[in-house]
Protein backbone atom coordinates (compact mmCIF):
# COMPACT_ATOMS: atom_id res chain seq x y z
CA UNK A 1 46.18 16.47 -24.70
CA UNK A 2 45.95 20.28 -25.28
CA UNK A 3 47.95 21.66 -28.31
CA UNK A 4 49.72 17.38 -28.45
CA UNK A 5 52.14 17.67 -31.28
CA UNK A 6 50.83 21.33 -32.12
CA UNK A 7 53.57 23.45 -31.13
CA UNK A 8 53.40 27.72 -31.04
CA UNK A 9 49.26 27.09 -30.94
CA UNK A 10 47.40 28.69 -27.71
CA UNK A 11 45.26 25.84 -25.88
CA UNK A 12 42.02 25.41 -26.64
CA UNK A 13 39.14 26.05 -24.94
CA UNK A 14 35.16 26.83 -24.81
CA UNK A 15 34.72 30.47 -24.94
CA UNK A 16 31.36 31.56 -23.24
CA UNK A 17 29.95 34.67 -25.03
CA UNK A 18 28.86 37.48 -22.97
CA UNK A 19 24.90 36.77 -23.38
CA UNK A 20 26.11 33.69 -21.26
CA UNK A 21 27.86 35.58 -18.52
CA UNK A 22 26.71 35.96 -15.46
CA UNK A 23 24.96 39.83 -15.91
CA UNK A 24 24.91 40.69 -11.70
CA UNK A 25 26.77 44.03 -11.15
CA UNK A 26 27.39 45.83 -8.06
CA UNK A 27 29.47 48.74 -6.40
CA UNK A 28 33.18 47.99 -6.64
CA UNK A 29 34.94 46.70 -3.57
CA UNK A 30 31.59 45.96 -1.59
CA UNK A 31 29.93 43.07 0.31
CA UNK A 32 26.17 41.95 -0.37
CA UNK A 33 26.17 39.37 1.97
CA UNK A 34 27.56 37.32 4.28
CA UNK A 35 26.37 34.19 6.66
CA UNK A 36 27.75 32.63 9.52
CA UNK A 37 27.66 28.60 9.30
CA UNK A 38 28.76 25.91 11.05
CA UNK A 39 30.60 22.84 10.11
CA UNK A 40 28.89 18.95 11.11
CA UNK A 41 30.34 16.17 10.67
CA UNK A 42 27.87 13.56 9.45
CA UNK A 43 27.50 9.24 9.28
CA UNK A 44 25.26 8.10 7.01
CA UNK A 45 24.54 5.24 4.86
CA UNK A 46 23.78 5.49 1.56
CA UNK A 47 20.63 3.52 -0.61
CA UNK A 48 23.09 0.57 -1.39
CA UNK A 49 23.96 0.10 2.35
CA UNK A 50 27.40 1.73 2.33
CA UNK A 51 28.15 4.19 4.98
CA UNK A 52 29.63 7.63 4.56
CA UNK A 53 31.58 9.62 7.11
CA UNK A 54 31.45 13.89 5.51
CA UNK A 55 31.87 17.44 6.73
CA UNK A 56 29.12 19.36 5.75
CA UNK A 57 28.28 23.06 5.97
CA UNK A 58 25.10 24.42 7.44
CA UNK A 59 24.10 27.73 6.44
CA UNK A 60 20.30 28.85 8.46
CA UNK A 61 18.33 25.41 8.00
CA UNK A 62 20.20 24.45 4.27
CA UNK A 63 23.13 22.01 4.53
CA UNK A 64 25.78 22.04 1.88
CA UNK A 65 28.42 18.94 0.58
CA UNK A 66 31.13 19.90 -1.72
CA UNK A 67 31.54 16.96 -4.25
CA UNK A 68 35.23 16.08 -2.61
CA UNK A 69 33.25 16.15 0.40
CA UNK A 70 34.14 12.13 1.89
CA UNK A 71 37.92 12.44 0.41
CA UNK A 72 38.26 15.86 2.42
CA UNK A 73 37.00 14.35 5.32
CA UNK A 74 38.85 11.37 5.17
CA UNK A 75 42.45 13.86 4.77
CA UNK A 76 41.62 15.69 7.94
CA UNK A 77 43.58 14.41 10.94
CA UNK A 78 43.55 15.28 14.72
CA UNK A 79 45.89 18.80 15.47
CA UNK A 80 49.17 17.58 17.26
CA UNK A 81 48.75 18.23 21.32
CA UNK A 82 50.58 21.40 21.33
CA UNK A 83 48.30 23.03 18.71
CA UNK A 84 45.46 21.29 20.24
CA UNK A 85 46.28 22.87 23.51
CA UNK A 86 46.84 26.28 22.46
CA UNK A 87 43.47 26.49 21.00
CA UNK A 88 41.72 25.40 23.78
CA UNK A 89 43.69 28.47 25.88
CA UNK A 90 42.38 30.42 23.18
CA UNK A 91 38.96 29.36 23.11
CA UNK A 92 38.92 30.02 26.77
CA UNK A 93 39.76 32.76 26.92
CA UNK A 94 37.73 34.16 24.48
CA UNK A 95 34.97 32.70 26.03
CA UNK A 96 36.06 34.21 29.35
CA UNK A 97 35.88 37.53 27.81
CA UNK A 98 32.53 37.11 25.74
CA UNK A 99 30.71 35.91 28.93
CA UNK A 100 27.67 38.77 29.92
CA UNK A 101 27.90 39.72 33.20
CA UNK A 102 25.40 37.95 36.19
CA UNK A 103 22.82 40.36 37.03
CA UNK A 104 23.37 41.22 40.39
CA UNK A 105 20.42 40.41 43.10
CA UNK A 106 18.41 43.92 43.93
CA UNK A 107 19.84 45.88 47.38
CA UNK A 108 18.07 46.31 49.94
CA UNK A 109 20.02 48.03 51.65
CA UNK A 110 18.53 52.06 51.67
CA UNK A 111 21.66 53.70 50.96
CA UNK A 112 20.44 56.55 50.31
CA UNK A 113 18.34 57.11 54.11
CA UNK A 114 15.48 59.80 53.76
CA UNK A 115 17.60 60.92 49.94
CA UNK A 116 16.22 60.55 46.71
């Protein structure tokens, strides 16, 4: 183990020199980029046979699996009903909100007679 029977000695470590680094630099406090993704959850089975339940991310047409991917998918568990509840009322209602409004069918009523 790190510094095991060494006592007063800093761990050790691999130091990467700076020809290593990565060399991108930008303006402080800024944002490149961003994406929006989604989340899909995925069954599968594997070239031996076994099957594999995972989240994965999709990002455009690229899909992305973190390594912890099946363990993280196995840990996630159903909301309990009040939480489950709430976000459908919130869901709602920001769906509610979002929604364009209908075009409404042409008049044809003149109600302007002999105007402009």
């Amino acid at each position: 183990m790190l510094n095991s029977g060494n006592k007063g000695l800093r761990p050790q470590g691999v130091l990467v020199t700076a020809g290593q680094r990565e060399t991108t630099k930008g303006t402080p406090l800024s944002v490149t980029g961003c994406a929006v993704g989604e989340m899909v959850l995925i069954e599968y089975f594997d070239a031996q046979g076994m099957g594999h339940n995972v989240v994965v991310m999709r990002f455009g047409n690229k899909f992305f699996m973190p390594p912890n991917a099946e363990s993280w998918t196995r840990d996630c568990k159903p909301l309990s009903p009040w939480l489950q509840k709430a976000l459908e009322d919130k869901f709602q209602a920001i769906e509610t909100q979002s929604k364009p409004m209908p075009d409404l069918p042409e008049s044809k009523v003149d109600i302007m007679p002999g105007g402009e």
